[in-house]
Protein backbone atom coordinates (compact mmCIF):
# COMPACT_ATOMS: atom_id res chain seq x y z
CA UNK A 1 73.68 45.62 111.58
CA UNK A 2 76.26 48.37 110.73
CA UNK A 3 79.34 47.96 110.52
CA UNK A 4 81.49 50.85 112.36
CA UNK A 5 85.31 52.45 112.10
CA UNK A 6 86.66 49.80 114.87
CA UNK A 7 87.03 46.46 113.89
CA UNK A 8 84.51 44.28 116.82
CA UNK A 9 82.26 47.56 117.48
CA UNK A 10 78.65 47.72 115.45
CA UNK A 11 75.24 49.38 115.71
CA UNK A 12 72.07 47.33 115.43
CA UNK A 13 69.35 48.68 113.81
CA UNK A 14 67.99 51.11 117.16
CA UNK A 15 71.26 53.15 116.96
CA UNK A 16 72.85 50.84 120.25
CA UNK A 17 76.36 50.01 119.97
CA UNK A 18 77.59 46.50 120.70
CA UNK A 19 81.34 45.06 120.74
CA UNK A 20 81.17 41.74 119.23
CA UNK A 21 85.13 40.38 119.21
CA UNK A 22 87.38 38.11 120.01
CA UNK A 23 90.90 38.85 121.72
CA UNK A 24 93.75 36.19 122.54
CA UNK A 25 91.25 33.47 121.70
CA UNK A 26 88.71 35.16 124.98
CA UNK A 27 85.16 36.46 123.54
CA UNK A 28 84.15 39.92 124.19
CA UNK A 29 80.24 40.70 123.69
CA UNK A 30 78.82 43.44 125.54
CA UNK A 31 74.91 45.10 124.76
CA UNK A 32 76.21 49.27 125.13
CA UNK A 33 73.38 51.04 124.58
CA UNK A 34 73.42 54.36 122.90
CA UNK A 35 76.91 55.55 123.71
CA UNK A 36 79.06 57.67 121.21
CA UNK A 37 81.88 55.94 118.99
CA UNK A 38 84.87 57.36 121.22
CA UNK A 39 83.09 55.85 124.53
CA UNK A 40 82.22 52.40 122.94
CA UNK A 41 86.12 52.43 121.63
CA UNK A 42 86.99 52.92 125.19
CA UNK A 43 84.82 50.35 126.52
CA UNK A 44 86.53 47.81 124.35
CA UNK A 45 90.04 49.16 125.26
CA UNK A 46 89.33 48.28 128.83
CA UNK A 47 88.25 44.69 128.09
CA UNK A 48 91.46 43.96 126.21
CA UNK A 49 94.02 45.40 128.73
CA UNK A 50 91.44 42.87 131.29
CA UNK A 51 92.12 40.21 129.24
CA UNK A 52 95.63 40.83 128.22
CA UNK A 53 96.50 41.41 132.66
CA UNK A 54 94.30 37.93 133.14
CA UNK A 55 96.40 36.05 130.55
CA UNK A 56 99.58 37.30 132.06
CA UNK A 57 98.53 36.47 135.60
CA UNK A 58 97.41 32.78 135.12
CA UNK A 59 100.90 32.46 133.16
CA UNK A 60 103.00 33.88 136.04
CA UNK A 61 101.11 33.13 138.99
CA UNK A 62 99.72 29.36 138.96
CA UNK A 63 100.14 27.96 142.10
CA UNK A 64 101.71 24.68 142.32
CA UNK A 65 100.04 21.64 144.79
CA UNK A 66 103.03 21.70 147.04
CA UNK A 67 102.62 25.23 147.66
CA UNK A 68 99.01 24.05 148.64
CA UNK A 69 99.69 21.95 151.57
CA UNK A 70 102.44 23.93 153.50
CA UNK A 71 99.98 26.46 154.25
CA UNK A 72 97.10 23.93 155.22
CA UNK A 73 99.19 21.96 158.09
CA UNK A 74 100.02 25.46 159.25
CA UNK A 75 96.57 25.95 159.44
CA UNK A 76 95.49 23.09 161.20
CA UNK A 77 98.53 22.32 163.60
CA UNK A 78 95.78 22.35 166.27
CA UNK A 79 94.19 19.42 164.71
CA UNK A 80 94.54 15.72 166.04
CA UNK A 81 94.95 14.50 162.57
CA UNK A 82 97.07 16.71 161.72
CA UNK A 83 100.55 14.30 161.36
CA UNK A 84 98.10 11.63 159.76
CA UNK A 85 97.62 14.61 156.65
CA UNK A 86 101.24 15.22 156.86
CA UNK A 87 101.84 11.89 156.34
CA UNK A 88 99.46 11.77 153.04
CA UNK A 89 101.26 14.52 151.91
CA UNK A 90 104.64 13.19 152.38
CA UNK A 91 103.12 10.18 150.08
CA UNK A 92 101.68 12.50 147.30
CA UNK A 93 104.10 14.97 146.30
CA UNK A 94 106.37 12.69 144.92
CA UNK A 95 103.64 12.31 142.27
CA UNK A 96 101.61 15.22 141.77
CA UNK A 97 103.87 18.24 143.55
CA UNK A 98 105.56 20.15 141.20
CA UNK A 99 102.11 20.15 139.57
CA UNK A 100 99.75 23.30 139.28
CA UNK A 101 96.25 22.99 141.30
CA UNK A 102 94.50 23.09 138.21
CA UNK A 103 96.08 20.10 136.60
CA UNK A 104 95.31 18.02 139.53
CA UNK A 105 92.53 15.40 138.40
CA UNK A 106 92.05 11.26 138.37
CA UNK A 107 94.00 11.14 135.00
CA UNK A 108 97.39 12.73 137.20
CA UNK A 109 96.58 10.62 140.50
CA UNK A 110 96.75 7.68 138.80
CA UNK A 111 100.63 6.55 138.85
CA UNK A 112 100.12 7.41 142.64
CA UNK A 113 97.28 5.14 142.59
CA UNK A 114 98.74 2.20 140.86
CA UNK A 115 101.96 2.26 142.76
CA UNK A 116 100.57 2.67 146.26
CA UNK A 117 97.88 -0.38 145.46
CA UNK A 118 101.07 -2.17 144.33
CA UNK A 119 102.62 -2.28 147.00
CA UNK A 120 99.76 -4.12 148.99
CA UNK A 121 98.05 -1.19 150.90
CA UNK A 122 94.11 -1.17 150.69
CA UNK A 123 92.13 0.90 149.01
CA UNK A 124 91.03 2.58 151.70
CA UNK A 125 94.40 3.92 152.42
CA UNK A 126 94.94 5.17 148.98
CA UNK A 127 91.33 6.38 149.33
CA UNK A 128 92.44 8.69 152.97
CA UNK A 129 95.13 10.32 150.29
CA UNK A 130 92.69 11.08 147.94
CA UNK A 131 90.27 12.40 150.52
CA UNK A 132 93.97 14.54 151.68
CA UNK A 133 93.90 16.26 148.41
CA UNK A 134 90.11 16.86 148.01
CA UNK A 135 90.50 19.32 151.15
CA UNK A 136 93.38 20.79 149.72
CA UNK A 137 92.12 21.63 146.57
CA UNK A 138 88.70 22.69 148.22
CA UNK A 139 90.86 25.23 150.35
CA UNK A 140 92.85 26.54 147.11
CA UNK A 141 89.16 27.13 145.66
CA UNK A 142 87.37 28.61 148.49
CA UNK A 143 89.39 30.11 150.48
CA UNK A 144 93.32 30.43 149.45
CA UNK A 145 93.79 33.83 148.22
CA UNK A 146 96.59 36.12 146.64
CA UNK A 147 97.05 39.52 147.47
CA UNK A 148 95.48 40.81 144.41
CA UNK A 149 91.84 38.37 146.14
CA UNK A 150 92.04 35.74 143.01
CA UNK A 151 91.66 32.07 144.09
CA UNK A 152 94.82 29.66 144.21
CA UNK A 153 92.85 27.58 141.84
CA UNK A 154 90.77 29.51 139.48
CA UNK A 155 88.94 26.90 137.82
CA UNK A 156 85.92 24.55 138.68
CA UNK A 157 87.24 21.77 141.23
CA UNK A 158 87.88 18.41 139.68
CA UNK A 159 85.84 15.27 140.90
CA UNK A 160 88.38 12.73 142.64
CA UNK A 161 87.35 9.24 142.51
CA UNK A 162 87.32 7.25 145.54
CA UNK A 163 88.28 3.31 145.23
CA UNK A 164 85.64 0.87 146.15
CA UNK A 165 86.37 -0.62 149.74
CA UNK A 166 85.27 -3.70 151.08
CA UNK A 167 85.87 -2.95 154.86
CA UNK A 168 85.85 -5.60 157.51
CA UNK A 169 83.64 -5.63 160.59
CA UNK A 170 84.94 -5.73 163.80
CA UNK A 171 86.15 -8.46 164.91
CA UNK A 172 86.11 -8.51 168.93
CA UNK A 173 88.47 -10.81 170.40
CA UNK A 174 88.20 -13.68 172.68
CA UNK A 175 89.71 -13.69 176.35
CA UNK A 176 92.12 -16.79 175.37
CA UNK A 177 92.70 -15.09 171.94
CA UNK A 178 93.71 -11.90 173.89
CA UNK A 179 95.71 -14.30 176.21
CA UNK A 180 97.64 -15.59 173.63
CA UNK A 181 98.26 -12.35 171.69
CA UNK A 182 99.62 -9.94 174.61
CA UNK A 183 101.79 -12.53 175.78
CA UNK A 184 103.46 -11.85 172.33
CA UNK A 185 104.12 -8.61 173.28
CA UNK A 186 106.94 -6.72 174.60
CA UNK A 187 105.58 -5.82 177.67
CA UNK A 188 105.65 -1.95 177.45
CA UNK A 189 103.52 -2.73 174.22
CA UNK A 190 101.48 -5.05 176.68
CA UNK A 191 100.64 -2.38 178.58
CA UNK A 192 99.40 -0.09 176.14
CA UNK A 193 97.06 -2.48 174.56
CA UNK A 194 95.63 -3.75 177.94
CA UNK A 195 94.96 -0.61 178.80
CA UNK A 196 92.93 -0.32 175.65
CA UNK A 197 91.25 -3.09 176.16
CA UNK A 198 90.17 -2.28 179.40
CA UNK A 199 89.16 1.61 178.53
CA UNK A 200 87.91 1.64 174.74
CA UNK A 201 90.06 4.34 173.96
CA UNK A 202 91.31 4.98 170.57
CA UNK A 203 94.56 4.03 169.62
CA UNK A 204 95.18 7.63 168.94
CA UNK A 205 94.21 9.05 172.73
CA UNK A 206 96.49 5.87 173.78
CA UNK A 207 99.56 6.98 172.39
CA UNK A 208 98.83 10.54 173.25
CA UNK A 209 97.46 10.49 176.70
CA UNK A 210 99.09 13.36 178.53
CA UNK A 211 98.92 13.36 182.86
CA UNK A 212 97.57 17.31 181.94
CA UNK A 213 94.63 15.55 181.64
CA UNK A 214 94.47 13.45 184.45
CA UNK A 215 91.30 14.80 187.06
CA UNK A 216 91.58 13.40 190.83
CA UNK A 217 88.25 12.37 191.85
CA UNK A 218 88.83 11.91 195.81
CA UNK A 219 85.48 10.01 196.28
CA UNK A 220 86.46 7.03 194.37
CA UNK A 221 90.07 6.96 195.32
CA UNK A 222 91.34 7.28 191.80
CA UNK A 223 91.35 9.70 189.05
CA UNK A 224 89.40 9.92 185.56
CA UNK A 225 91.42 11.35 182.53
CA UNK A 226 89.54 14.14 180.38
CA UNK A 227 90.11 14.12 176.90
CA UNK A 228 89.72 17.46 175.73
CA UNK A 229 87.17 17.81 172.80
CA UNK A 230 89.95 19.31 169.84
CA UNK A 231 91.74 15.99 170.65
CA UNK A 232 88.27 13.60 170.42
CA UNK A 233 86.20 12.46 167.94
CA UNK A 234 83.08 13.81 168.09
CA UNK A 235 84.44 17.24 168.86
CA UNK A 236 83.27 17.36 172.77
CA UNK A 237 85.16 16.22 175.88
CA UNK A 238 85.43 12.33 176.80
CA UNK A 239 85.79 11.25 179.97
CA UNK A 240 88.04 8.69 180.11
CA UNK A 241 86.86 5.50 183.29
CA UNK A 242 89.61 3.78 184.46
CA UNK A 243 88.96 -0.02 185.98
CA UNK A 244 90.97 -1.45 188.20
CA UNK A 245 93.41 -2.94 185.78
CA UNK A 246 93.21 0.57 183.81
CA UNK A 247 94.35 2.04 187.01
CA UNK A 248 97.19 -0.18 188.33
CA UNK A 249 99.01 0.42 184.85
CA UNK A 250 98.52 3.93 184.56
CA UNK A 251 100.03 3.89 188.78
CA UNK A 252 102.64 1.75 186.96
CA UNK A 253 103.71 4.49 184.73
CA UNK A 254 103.94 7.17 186.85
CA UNK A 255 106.93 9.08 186.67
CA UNK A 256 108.41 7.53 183.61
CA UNK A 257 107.87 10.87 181.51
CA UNK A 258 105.96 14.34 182.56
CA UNK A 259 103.69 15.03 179.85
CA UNK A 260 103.43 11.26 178.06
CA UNK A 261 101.37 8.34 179.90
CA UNK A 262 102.70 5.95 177.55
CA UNK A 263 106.28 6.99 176.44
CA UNK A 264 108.78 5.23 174.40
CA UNK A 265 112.67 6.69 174.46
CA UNK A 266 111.56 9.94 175.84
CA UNK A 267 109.15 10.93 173.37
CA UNK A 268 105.23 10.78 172.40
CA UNK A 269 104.01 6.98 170.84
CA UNK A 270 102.88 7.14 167.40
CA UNK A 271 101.53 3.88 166.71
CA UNK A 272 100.50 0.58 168.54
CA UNK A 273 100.19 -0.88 164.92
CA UNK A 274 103.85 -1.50 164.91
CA UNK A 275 106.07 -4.05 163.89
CA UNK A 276 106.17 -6.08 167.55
CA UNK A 277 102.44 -6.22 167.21
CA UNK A 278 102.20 -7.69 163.51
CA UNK A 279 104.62 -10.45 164.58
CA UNK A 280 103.27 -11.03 167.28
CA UNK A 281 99.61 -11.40 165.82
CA UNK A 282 101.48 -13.33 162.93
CA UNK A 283 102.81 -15.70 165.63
CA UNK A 284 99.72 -16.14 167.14
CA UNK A 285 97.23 -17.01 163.80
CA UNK A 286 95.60 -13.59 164.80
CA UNK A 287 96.89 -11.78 161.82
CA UNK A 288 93.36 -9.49 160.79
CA UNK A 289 93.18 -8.77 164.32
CA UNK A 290 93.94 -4.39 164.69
CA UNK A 291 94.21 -2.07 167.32
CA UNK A 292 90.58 -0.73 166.53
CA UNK A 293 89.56 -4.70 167.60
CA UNK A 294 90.26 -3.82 171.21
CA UNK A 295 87.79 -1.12 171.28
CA UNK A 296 85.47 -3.23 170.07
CA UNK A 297 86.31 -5.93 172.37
CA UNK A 298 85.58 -2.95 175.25
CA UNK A 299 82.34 -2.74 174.17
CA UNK A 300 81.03 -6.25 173.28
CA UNK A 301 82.52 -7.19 177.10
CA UNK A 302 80.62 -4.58 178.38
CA UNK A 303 76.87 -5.57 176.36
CA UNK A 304 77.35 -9.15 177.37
CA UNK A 305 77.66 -8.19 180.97
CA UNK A 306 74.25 -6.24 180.74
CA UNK A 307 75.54 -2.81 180.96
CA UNK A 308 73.15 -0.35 179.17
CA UNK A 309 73.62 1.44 176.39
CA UNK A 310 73.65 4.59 177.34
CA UNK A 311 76.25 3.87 180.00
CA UNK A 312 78.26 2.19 177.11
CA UNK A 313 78.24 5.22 175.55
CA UNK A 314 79.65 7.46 178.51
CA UNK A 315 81.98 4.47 178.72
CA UNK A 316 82.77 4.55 175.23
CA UNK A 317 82.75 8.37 174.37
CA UNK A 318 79.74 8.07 172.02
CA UNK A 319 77.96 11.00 171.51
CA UNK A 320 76.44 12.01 175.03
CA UNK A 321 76.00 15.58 176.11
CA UNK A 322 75.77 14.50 180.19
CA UNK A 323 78.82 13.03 180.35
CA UNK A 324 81.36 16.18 180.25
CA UNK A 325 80.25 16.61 184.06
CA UNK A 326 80.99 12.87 185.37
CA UNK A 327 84.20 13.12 186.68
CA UNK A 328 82.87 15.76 188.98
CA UNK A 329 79.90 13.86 189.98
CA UNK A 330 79.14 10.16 191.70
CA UNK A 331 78.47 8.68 188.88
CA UNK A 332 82.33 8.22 188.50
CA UNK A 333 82.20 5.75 190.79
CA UNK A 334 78.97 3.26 189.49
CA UNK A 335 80.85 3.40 186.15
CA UNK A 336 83.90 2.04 187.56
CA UNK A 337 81.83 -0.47 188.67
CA UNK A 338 80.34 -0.99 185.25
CA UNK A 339 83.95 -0.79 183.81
CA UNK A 340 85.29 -3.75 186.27
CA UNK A 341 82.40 -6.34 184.98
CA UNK A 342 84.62 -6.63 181.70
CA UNK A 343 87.21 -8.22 184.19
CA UNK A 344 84.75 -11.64 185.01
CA UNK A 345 85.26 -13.67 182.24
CA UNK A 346 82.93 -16.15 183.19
CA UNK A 347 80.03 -13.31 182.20
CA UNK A 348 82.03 -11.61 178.75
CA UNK A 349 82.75 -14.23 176.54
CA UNK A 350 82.44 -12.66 172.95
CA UNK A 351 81.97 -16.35 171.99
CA UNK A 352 78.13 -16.54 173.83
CA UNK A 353 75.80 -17.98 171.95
CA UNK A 354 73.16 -15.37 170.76
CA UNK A 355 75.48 -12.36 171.56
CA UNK A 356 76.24 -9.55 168.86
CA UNK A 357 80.56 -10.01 169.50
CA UNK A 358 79.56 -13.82 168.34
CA UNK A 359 77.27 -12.60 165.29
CA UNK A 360 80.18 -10.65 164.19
CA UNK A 361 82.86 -13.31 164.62
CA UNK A 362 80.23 -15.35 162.72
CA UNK A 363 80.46 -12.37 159.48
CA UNK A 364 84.35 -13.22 159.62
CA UNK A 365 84.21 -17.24 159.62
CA UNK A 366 81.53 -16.56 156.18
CA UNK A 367 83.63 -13.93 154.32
CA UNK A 368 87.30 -15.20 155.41
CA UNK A 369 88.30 -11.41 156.28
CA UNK A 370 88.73 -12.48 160.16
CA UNK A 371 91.73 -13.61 161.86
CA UNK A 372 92.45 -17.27 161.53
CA UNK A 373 92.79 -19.92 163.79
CA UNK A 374 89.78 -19.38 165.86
CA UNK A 375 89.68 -21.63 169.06
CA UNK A 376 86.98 -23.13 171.13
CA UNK A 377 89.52 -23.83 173.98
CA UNK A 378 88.36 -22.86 177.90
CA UNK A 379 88.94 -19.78 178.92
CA UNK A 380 91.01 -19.87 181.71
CA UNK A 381 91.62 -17.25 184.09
CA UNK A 382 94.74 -15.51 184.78
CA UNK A 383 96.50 -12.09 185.95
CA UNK A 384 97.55 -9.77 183.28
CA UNK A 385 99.36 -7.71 184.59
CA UNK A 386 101.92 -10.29 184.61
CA UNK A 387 102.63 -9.46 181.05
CA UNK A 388 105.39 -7.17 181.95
CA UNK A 389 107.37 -5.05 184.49
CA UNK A 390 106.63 -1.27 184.44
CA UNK A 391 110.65 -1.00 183.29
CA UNK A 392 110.22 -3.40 180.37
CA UNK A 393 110.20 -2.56 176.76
């Protein structure tokens, strides 16, 4: 192969011209064909000044990861985890900020690691951070762009480990383990977690339950609260059936705020995981027992007094494309009905023999990850609305 005037061009034994070279420590190798010396020369010109304006760009222009996340809460402010990301992100950049994208990996995540473990959360907490900036880095890749159309991160995205988990199944409570626990509870707490109990909403759609979405349905006498599908979780409207003792609070809190069912000093709830309801679950030998629990407690009330399963599911909010139309429709009223069995106790017991709420208390008594100081005490009935007057806090 012959060699030609410019250093990186030659000519292979057909007469075709190739550049062969290596600029700034980037290869150049192109097949030219049979082009003269003067266009080959200008081929290779145009390479280097491609190089050279690559090289200055990635030195000038690497995006930092706290540039990263301003943009995606701006982009998904309409999102009902939105404050949950924030949250992450208020957690992360401490650690991994001031860093650019592409030196985001494991090897940089793991003081963050180590010092969040430390100080006793799970590893599925650490893991929703991690999961916080996989989507952030995924956006930077795929579709974060600067005005020249280059990728915030130019560079193959980096595998973040998850930690291993060992989650704990539900654990659905008892009606004189409920008794016990909400009578811990300031009663403006009270409220909020009987009314969970008594719905099988989400803790989320708790705090945030807005009288916008409160339907009249004049048949029944009562209304049904639609939770609109950007604020549920399977991304479709949930209509919300209100018992009787679902009802009387949510008459109990009318007027108290005029977009927040459940408000606390004027402004929206955040949590029901707060520090009233530790101690009081502490006080109580209850201390596994979570928010989810009550859900769960919903639905195992609702099995063991024989309501089906698809009605548990319009109940629950499960995935169920009929049920956007109940609260126009009659069958608002026979789910009320089906809502108000969880109220006999006599027929809900998440203790009865053979049941699925006693096969999973029976998980938590073999692995130790339940609450403790499980009773076998009567269960004796009693009002409980009593927990607290409407003023209380």
């Amino acid at each position: 192969m012959a060699r030609t005037r410019t250093a990186g061009i030659r000519i292979d034994c057909d007469g075709r011209r190739i550049i062969d070279k290596e600029h700034r420590g980037v290869g150049i190798y192109l097949r030219l064909g049979p082009i003269s010396q003067d266009d080959a020369e200008q081929q290779l010109a145009n390479e280097v000044a491609r190089i050279d304006a690559e090289l200055r760009y990635n030195t000038n222009h690497h995006h930092r990861f706290v540039d990263c996340p301003e943009r995606y809460l701006a982009e998904s402010k309409h999102r009902r985890s939105v404050d949950l990301a924030a949250w992450h992100v208020r957690l992360l950049t401490p650690y991994i900020g001031m860093l650019e994208v592409h030196r985001i990996h494991d090897a940089t995540l793991k003081s963050f690691i180590s010092d969040r473990l430390a100080s006793g959360v799970k590893p599925s907490t650490v893991n929703r951070s991690l999961e916080v900036v996989r989507t952030i880095l995924h956006r930077a890749a795929r579709s974060y762009r600067d005005d020249e159309g280059r990728p915030w991160l130019d560079a193959v995205l980096p595998l973040i480990t998850r930690l291993p988990e060992s989650p704990r199944p539900p654990y659905p409570i008892t009606w004189d383990e409920q008794d016990r626990l909400f009578s811990k509870l300031p009663s403006r707490l009270a409220r909020m977690v009987l009314f969970a109990v008594n719905t099988g909403l989400r803790e989320s759609h708790v705090c945030g339950l807005e009288w916008s979405w409160e339907v009249p349905v004049p048949e029944v006498g009562r209304s049904v609260f639609v939770i609109p599908r950007e604020a549920f979780k399977t991304n479709r409207p949930h209509v919300a059936i209100l018992n009787d003792i679902a009802w009387s609070i949510i008459e109990a809190q009318r007027g108290q705020h005029p977009i927040w069912v459940f408000p606390y000093q004027g402004e929206r709830v955040s949590t029901m995981n707060n520090t009233a309801w530790q101690r009081a679950r502490s006080a109580v030998s209850l201390a596994g027992v979570r928010i989810h629990d009550l859900r769960h407690s919903f639905a195992c009330r609702l099995r063991a007094a024989g309501v089906s399963a698809e009605d548990r599911q319009a109940l629950l909010g499960h995935a169920n494309h009929a049920m956007a139309g109940h609260y126009a429709s009659a069958d608002v009223g026979r789910l009320i009905k089906l809502a108000n069995l969880v109220l006999k106790r006599e027929g809900t017991s998440t203790r009865a023999a053979g049941s699925e709420c006693a096969a999973l208390r029976a998980v938590h008594k073999r692995t130790g990850k339940g609450p403790a100081g499980l009773e076998t005490t009567s269960l004796e009935a009693r009002n409980p609305l009593k927990i607290g007057a409407p003023g209380g806090t």
